[in-house]
Protein backbone atom coordinates (compact mmCIF):
# COMPACT_ATOMS: atom_id res chain seq x y z
CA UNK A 1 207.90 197.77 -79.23
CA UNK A 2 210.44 199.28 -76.81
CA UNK A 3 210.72 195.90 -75.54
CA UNK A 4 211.34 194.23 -79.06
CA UNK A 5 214.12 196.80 -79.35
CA UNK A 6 215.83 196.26 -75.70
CA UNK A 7 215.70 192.08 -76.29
CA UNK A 8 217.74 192.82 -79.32
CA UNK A 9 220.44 195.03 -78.22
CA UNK A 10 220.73 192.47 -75.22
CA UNK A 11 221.22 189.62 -78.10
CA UNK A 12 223.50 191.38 -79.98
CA UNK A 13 225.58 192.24 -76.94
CA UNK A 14 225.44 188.95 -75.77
CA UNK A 15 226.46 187.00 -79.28
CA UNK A 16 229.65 189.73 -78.92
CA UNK A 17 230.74 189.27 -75.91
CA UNK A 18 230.75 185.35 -76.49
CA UNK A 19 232.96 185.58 -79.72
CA UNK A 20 234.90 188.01 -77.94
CA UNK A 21 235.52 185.20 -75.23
CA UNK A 22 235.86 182.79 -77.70
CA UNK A 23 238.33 184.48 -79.47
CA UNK A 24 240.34 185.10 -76.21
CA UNK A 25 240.37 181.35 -75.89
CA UNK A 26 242.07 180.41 -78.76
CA UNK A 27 245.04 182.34 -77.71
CA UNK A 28 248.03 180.37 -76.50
CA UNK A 29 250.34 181.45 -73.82
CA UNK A 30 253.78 180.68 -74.50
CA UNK A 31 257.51 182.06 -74.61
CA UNK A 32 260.09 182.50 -76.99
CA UNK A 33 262.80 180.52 -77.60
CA UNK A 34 264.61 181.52 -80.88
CA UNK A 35 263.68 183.73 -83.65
CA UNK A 36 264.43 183.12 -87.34
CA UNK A 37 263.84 186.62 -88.77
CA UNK A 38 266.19 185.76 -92.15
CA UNK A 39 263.39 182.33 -92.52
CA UNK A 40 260.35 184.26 -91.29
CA UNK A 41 260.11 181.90 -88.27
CA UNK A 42 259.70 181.81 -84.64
CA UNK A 43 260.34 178.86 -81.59
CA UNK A 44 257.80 178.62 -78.82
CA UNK A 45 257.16 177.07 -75.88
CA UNK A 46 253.57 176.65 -75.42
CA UNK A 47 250.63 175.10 -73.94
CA UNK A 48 247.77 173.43 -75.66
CA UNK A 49 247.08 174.56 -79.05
CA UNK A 50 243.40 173.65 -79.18
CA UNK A 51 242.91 175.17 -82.72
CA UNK A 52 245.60 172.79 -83.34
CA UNK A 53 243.61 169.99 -81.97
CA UNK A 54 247.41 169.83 -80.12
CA UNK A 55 246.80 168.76 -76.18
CA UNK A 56 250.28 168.43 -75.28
CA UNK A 57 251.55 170.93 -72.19
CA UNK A 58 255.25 172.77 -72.35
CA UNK A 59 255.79 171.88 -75.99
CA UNK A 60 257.98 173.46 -77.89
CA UNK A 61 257.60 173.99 -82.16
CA UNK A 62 259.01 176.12 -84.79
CA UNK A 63 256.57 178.16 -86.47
CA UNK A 64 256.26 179.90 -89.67
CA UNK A 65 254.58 183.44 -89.13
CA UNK A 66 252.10 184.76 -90.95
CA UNK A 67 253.51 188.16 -91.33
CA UNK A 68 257.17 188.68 -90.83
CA UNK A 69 256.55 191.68 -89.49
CA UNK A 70 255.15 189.63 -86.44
CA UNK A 71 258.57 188.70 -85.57
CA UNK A 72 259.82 192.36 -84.26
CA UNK A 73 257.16 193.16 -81.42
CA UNK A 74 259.41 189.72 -79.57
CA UNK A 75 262.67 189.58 -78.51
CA UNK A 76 264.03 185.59 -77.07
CA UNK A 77 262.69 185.03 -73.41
CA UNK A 78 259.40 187.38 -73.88
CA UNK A 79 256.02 185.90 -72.88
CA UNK A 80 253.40 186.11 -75.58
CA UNK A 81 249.92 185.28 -76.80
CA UNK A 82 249.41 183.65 -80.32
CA UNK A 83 247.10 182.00 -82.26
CA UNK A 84 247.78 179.33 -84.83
CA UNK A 85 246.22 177.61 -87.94
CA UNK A 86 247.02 176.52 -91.33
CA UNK A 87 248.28 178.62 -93.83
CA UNK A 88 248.69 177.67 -97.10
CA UNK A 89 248.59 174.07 -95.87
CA UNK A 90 251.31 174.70 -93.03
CA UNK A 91 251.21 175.60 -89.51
CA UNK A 92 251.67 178.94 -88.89
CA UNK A 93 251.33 182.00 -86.23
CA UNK A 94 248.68 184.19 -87.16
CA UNK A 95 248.89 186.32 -84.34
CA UNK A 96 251.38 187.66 -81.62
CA UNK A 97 251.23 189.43 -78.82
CA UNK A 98 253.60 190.29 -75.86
CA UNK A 99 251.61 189.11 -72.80
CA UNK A 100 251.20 192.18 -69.98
């Protein structure tokens, strides 16, 4: 029984840590160009945006954010994390984060 019981913690831990990663990997590393507070929009320069199904390296797009408030943890020239996906039928930023 103890045995049962250790298996599935070590499941459970594993299926985690794998969304975890996978999570991790949809972030995109890029840097910001411009930022449109006034249209609730943000410039990047980015790698591949596999969520995206977008494979081109150093592009650079305009985004819509998700949440305006996104737009005042960056400042131009800051390196960030993001994710993106479609919102409401448009491309959008979903998530920022200033890169350490």
């Amino acid at each position: 029984m103890k045995l049962n019981k250790l298996a599935a913690v070590a499941l459970a831990l594993s299926v985690f840590a794998s969304s975890a990663a996978s999570a991790q990997d949809e972030m995109v590393k890029g840097v910001v160009k411009k930022i449109d507070a006034g249209a609730g929009k943000i410039t990047l320069t980015s790698g591949p945006i596999k969520s995206l199904d977008m494979d081109e390296d150093n592009m650079t797009m305009v985004f819509r954010v998700k949440d305006p408030a996104m737009l005042k943890q960056a400042k131009v020239g800051d390196k960030v994390q993001f994710e993106a996906g479609r919102v409401n039928g448009e491309i959008a930023v979903t998530s920022l984060q200033k890169s350490k």
